[in-house]
PDB file of N, CA and C in Angstrom:
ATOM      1  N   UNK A   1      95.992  63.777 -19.237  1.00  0.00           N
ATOM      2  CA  UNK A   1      94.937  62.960 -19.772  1.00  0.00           C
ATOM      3  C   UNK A   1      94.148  63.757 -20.781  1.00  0.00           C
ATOM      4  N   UNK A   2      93.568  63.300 -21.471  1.00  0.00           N
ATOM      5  CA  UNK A   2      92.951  63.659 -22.693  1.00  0.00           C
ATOM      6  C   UNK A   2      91.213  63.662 -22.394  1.00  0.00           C
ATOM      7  N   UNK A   3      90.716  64.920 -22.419  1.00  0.00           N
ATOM      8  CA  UNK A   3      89.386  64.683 -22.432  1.00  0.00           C
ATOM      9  C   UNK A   3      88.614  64.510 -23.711  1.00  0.00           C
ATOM     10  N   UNK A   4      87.001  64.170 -23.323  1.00  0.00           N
ATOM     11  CA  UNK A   4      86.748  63.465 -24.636  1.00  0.00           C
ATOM     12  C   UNK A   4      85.325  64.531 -24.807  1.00  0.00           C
ATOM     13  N   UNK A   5      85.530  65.082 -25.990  1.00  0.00           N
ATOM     14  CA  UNK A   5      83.967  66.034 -26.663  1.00  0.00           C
ATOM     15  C   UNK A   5      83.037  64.919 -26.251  1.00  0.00           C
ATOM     16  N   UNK A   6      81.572  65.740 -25.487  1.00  0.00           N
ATOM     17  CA  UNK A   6      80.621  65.231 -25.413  1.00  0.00           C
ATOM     18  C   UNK A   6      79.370  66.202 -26.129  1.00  0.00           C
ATOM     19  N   UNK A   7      79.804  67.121 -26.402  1.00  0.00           N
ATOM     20  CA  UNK A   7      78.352  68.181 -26.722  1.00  0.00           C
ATOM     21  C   UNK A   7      79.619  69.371 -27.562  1.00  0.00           C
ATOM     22  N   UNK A   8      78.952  69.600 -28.568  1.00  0.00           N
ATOM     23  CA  UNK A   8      79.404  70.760 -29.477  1.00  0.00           C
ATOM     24  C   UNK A   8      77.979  71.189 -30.095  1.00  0.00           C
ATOM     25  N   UNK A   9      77.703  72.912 -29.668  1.00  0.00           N
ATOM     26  CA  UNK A   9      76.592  73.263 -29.987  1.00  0.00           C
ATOM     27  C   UNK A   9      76.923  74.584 -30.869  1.00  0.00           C
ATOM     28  N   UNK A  10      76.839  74.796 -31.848  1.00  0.00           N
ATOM     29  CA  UNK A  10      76.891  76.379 -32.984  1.00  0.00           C
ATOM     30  C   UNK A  10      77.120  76.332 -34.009  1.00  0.00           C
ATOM     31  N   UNK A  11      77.308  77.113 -34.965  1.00  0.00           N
ATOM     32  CA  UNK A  11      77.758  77.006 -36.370  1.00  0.00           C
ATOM     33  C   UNK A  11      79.356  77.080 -36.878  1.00  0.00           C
ATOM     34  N   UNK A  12      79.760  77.692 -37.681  1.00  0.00           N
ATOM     35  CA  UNK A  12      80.960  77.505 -38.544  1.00  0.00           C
ATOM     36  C   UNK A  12      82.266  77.700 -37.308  1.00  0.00           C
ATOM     37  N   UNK A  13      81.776  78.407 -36.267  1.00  0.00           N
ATOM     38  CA  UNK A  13      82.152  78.611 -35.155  1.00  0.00           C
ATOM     39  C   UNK A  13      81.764  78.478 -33.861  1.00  0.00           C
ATOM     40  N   UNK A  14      82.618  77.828 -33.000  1.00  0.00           N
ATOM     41  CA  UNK A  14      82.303  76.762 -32.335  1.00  0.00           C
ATOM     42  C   UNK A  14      81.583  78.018 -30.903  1.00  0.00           C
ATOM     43  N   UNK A  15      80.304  77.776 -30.326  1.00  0.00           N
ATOM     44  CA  UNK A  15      79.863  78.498 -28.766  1.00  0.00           C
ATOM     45  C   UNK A  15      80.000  77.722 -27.958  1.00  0.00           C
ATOM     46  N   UNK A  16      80.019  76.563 -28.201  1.00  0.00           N
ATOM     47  CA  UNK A  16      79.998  76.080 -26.556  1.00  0.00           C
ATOM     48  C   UNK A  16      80.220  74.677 -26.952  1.00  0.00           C
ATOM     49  N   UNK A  17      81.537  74.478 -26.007  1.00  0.00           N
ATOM     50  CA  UNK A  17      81.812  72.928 -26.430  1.00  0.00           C
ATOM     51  C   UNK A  17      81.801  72.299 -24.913  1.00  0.00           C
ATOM     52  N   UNK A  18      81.405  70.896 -24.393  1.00  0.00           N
ATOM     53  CA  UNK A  18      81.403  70.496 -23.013  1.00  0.00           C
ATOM     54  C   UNK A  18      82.539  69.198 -23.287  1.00  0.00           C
ATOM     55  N   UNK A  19      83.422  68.716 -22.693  1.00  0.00           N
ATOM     56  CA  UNK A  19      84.377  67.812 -22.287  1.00  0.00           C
ATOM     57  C   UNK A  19      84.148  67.274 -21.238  1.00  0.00           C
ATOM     58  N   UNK A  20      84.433  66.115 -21.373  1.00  0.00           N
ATOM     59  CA  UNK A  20      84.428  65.466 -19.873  1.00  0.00           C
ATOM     60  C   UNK A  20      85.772  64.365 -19.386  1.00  0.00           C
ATOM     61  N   UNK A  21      86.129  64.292 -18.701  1.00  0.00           N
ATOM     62  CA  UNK A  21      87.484  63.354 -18.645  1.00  0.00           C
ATOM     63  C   UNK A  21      86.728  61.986 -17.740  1.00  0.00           C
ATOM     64  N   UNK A  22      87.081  60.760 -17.911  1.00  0.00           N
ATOM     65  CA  UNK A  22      86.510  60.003 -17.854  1.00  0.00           C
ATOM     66  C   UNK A  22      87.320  59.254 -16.499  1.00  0.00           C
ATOM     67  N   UNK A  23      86.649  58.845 -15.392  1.00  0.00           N
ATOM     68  CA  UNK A  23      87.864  58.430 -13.679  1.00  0.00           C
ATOM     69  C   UNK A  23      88.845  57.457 -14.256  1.00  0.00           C
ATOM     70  N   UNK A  24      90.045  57.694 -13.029  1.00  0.00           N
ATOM     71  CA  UNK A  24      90.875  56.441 -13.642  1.00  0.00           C
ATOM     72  C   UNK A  24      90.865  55.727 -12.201  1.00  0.00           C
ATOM     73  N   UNK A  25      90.741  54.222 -12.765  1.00  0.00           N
ATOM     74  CA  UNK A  25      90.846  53.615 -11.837  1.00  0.00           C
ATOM     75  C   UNK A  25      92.327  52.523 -11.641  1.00  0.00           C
ATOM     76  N   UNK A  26      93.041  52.196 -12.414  1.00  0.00           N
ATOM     77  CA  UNK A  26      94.099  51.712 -12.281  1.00  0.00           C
ATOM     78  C   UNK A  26      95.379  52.408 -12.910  1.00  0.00           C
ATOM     79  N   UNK A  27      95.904  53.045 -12.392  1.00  0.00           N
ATOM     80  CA  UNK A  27      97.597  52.809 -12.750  1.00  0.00           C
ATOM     81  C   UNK A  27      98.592  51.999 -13.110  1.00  0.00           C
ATOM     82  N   UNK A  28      99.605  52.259 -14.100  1.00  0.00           N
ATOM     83  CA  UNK A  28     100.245  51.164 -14.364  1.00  0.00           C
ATOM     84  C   UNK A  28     101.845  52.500 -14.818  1.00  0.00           C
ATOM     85  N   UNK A  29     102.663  52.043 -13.760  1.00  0.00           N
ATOM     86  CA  UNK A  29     104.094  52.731 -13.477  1.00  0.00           C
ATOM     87  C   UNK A  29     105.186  52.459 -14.145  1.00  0.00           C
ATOM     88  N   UNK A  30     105.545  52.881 -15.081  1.00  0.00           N
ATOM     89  CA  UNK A  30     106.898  52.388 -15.248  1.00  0.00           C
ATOM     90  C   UNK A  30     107.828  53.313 -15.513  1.00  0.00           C
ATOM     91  N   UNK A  31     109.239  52.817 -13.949  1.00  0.00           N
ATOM     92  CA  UNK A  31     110.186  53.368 -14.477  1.00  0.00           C
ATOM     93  C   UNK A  31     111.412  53.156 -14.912  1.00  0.00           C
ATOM     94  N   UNK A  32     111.862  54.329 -15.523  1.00  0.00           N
ATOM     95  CA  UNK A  32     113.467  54.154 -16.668  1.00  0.00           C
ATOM     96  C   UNK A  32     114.061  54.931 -15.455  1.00  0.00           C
ATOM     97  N   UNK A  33     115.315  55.042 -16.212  1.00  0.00           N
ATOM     98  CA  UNK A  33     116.627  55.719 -15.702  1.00  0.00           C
ATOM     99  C   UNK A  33     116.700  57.142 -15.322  1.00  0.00           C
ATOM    100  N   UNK A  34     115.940  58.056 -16.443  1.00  0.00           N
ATOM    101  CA  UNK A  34     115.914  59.140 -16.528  1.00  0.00           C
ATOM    102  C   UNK A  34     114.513  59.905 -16.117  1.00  0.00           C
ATOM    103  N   UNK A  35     113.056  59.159 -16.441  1.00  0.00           N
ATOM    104  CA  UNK A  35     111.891  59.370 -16.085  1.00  0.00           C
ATOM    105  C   UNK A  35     111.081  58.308 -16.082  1.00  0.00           C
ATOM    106  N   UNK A  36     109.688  58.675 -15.988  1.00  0.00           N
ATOM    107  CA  UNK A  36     108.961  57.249 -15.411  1.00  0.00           C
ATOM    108  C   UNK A  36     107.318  57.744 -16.086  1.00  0.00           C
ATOM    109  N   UNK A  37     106.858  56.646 -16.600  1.00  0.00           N
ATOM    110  CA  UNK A  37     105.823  56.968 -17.608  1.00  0.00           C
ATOM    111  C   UNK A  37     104.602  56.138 -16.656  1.00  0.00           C
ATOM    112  N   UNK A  38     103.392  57.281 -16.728  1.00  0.00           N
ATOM    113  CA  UNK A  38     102.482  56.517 -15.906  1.00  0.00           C
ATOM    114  C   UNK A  38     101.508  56.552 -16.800  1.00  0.00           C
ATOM    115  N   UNK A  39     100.386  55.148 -17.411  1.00  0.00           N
ATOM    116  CA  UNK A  39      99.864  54.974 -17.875  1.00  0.00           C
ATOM    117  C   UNK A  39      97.976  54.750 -17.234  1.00  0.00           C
ATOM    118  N   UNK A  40      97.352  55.469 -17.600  1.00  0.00           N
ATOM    119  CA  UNK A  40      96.050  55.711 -17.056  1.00  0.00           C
ATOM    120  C   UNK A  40      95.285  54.586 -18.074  1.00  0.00           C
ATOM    121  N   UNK A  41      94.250  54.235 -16.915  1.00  0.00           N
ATOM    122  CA  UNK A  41      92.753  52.968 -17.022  1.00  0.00           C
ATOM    123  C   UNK A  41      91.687  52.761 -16.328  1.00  0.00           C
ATOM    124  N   UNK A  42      90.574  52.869 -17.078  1.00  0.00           N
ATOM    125  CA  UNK A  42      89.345  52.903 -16.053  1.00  0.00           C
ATOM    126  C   UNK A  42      89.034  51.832 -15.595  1.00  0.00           C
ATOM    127  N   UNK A  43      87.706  51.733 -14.774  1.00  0.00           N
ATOM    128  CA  UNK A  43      87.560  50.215 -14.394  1.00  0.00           C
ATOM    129  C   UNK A  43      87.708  49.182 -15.201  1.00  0.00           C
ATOM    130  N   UNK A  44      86.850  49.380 -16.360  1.00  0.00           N
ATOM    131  CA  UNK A  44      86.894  48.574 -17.838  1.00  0.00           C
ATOM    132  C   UNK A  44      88.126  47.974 -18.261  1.00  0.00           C
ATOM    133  N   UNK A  45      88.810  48.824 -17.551  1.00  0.00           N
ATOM    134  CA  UNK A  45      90.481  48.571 -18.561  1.00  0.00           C
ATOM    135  C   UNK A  45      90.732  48.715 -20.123  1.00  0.00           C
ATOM    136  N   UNK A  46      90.194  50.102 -20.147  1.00  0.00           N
ATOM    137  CA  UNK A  46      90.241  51.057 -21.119  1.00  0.00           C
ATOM    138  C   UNK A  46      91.274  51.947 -21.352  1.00  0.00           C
ATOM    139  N   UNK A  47      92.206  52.223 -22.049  1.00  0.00           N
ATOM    140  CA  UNK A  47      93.197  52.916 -21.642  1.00  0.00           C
ATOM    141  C   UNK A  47      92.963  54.490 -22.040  1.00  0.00           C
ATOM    142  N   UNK A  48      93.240  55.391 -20.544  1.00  0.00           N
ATOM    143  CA  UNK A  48      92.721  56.657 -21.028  1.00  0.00           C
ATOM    144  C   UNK A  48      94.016  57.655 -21.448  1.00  0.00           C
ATOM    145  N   UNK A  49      95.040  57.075 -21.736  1.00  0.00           N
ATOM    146  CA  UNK A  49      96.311  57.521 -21.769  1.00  0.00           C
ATOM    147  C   UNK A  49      97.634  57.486 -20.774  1.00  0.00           C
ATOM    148  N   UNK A  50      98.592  58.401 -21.194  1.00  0.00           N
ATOM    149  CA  UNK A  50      99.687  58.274 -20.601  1.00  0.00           C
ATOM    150  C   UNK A  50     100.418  59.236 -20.091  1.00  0.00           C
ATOM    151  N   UNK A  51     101.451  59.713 -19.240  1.00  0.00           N
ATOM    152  CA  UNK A  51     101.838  60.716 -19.332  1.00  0.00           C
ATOM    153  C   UNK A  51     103.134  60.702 -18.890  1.00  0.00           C
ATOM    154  N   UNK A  52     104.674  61.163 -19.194  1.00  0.00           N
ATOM    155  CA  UNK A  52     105.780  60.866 -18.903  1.00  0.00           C
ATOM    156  C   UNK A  52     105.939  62.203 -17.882  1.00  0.00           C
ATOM    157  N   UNK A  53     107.026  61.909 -16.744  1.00  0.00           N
ATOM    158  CA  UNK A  53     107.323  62.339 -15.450  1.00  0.00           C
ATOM    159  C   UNK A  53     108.557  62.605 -15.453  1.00  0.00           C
ATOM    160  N   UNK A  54     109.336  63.483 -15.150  1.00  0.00           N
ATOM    161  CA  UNK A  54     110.676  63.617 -14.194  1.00  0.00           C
ATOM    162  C   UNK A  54     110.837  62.522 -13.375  1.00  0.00           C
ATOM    163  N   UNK A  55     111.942  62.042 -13.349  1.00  0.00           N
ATOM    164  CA  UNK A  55     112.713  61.258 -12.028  1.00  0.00           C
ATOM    165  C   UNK A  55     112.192  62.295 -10.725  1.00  0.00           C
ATOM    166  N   UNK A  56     111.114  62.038  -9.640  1.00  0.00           N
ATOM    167  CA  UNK A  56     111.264  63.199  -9.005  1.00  0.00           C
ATOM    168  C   UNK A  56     110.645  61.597  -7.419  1.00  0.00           C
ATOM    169  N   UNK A  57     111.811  61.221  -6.527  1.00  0.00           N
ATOM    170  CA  UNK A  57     111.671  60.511  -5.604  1.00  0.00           C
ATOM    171  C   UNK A  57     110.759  60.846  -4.724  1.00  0.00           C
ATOM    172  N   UNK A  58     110.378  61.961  -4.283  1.00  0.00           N
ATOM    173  CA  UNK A  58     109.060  62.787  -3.367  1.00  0.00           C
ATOM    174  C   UNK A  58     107.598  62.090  -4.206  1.00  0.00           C
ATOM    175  N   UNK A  59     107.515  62.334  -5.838  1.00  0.00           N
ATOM    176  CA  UNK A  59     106.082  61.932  -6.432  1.00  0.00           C
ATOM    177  C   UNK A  59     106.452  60.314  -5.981  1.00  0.00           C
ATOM    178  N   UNK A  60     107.280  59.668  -6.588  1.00  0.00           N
ATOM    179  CA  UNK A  60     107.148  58.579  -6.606  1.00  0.00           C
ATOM    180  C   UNK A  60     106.766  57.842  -5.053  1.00  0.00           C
ATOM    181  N   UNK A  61     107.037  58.120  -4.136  1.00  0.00           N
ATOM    182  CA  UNK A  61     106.790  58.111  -2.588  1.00  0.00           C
ATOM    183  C   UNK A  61     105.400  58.146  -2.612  1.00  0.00           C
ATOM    184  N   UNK A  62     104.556  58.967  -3.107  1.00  0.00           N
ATOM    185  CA  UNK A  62     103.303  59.367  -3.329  1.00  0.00           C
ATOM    186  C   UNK A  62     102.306  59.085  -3.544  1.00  0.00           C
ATOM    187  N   UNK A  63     103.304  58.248  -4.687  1.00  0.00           N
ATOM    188  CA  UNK A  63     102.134  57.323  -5.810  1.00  0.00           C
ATOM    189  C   UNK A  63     102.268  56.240  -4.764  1.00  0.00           C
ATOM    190  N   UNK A  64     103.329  55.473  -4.480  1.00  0.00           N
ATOM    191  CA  UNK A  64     103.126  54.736  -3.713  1.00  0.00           C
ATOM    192  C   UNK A  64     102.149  54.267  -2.484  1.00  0.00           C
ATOM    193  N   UNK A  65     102.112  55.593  -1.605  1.00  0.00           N
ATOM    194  CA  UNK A  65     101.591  55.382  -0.212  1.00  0.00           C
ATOM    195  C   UNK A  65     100.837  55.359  -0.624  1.00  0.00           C
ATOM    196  N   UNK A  66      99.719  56.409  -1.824  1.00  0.00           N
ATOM    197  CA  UNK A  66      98.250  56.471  -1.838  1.00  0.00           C
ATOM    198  C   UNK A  66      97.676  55.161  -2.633  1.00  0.00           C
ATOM    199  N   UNK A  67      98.604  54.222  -3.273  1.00  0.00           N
ATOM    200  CA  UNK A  67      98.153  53.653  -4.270  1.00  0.00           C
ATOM    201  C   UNK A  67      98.259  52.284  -3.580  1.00  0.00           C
ATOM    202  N   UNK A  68      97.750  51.169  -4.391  1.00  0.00           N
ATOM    203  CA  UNK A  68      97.643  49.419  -4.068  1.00  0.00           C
ATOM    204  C   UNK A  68      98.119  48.634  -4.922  1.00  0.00           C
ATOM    205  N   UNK A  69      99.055  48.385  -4.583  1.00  0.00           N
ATOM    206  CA  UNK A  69      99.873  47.792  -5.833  1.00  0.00           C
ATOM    207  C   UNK A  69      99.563  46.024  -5.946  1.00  0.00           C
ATOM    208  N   UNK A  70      99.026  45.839  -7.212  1.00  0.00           N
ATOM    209  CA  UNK A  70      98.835  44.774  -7.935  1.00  0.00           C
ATOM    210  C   UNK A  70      99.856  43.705  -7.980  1.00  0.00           C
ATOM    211  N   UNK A  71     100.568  44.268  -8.646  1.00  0.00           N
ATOM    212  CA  UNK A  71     101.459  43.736  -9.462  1.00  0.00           C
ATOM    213  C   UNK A  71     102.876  44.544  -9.491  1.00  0.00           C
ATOM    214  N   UNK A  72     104.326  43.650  -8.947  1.00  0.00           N
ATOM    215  CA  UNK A  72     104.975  44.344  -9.410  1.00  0.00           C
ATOM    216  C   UNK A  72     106.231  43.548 -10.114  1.00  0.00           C
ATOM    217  N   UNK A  73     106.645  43.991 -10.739  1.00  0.00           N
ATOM    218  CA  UNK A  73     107.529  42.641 -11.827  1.00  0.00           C
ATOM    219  C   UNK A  73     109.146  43.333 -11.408  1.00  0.00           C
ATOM    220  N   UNK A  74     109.838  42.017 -11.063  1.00  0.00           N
ATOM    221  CA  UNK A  74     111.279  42.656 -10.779  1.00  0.00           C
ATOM    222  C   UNK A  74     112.257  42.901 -12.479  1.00  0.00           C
ATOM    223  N   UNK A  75     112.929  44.103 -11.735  1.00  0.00           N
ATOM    224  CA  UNK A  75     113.766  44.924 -12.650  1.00  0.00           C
ATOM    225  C   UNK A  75     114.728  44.173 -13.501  1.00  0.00           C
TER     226      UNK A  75
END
């Protein structure tokens, strides 16, 4: 995920920069053949990015148990 500049304080060179990453509250899974791209969203349904995964059956187990699935559309 991508954090977002909130405070940049100095001259031509940067002293002190603060970031903040913003919660995600929904997931949205999708997988291919080879890997599986999970797409991040806050409550708003803002999209805070994405990030592509290994085929790895242990995460995917993971995401599952901890997660509440909405929606799921057959293959």
């Amino acid at each position: 995920m991508k954090s977002e500049r909130i405070l940049t304080k100095g001259g031509p060179l940067k002293v002190l920069s603060i970031t903040q990453t913003s919660s995600v509250h929904y997931l949205v899974l999708a997988e291919y053949e080879d890997h599986f791209r999970i797409y991040y969203y806050s409550k708003d349904g803002l999209s805070l990015g994405a990030r592509n995964f290994e085929l790895d059956k242990n995460l995917l187990q993971k995401i599952n148990k901890s997660s509440v699935v909405e929606y799921k559309s057959p293959k």
